[in-house]
Protein backbone atom coordinates (compact mmCIF):
# COMPACT_ATOMS: atom_id res chain seq x y z
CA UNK A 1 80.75 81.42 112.51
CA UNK A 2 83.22 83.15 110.56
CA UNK A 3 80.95 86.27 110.82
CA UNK A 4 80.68 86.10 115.00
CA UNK A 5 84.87 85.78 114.71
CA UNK A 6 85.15 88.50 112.49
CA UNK A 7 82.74 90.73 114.67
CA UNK A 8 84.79 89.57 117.93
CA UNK A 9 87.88 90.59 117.01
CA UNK A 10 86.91 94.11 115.77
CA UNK A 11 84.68 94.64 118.84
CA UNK A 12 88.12 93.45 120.69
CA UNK A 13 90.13 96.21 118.16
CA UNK A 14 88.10 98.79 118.49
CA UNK A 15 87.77 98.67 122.37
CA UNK A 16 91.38 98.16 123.06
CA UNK A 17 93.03 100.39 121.03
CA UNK A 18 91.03 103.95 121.70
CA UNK A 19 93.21 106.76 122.21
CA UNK A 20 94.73 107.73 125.54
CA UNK A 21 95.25 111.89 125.78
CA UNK A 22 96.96 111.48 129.60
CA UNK A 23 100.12 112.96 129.54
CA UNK A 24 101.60 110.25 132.07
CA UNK A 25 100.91 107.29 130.38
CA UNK A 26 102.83 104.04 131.49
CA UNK A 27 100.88 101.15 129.44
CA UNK A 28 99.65 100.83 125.95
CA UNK A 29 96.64 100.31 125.55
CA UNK A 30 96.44 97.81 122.87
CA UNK A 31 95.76 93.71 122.79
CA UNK A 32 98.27 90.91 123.05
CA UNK A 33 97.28 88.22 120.26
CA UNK A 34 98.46 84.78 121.50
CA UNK A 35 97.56 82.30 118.13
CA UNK A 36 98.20 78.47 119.55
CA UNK A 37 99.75 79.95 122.45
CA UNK A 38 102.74 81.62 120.05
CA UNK A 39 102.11 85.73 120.86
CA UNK A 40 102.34 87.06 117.19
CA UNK A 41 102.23 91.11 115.98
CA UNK A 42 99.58 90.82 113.71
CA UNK A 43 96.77 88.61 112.99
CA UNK A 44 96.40 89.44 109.30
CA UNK A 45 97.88 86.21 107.69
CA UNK A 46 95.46 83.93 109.49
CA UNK A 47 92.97 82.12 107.00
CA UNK A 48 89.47 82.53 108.59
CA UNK A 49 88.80 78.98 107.54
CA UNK A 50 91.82 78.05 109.87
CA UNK A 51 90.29 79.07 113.22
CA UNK A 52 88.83 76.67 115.81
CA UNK A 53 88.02 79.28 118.24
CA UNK A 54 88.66 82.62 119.31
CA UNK A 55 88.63 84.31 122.67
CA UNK A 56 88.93 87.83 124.63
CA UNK A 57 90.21 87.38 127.68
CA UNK A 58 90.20 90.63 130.11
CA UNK A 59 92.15 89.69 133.44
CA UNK A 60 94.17 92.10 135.33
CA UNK A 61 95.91 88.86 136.47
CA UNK A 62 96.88 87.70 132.51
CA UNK A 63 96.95 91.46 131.24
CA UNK A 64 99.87 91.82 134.03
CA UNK A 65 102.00 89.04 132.34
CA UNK A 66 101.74 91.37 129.29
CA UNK A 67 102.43 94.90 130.90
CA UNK A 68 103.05 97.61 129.59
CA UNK A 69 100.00 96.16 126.51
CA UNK A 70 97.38 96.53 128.64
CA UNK A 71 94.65 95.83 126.35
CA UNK A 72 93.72 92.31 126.65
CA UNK A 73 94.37 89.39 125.45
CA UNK A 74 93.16 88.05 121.96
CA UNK A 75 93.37 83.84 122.29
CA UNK A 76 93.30 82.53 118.81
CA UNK A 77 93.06 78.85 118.10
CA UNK A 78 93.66 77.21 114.66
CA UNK A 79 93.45 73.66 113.16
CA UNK A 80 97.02 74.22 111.04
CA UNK A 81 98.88 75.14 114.54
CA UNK A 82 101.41 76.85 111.81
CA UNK A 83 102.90 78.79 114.96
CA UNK A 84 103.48 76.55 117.11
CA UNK A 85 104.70 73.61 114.85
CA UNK A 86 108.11 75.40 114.26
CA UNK A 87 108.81 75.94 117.83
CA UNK A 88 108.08 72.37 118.19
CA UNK A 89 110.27 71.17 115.73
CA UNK A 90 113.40 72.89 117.04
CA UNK A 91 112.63 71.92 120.63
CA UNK A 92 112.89 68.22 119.02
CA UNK A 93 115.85 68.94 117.14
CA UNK A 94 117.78 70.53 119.91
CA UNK A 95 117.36 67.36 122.36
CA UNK A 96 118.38 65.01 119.42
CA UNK A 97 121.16 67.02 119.20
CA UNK A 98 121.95 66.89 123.24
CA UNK A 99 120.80 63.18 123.36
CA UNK A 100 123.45 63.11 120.78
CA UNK A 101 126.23 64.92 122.20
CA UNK A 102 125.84 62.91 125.80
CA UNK A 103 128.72 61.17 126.99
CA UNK A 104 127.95 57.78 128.85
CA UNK A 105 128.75 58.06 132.58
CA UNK A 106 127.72 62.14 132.76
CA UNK A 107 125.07 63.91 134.34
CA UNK A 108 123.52 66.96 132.48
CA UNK A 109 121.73 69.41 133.81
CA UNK A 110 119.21 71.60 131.95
């Protein structure tokens, strides 16, 4: 397994980030790593033993979301979730502190 994930993502690498010699060019052409839905810079700190699943999505329809990285999209998924817990805790922490901060009789509006 870990062999077919390493293999993916270099076939991925290697066909996303070739060299473009146009002189107009508008888009890079390199992938967009998305790790439990968190888009992250680099991969490198991920522990191999971590990963559920990886996949390489090519859409023009997902690749737009992502313009001017034109390259794909790398969809990592891990067992840790080490990305996405953090965002998760201060989402929870920020309504604790609104649910806190309500006044009875008042109407918020997010």
């Amino acid at each position: 397994m870990r062999k077919s994930i390493i293999l993916i993502i270099a076939l991925a690498a290697s066909l996303n980030m070739s060299a473009q010699t146009e002189e107009k060019q508008d888009s890079l052409n390199i992938p967009v790593y998305l790790v439990d839905g968190v888009e992250v810079q680099s991969i490198n700190d991920i522990d191999q033993k971590d990963i559920i699943s990886v996949d390489v999505i090519k859409n023009s329809d997902l690749t737009r979301l992502f313009y001017p990285r034109t390259g794909g999209i790398v969809r990592i998924t891990t067992k840790s979730k080490k990305y996405l817990k953090p965002i998760v805790q201060k989402h929870q922490e920020e309504t604790k502190k609104a649910k806190d901060n309500k006044k009875s009789g008042q109407i918020y509006i997010r």
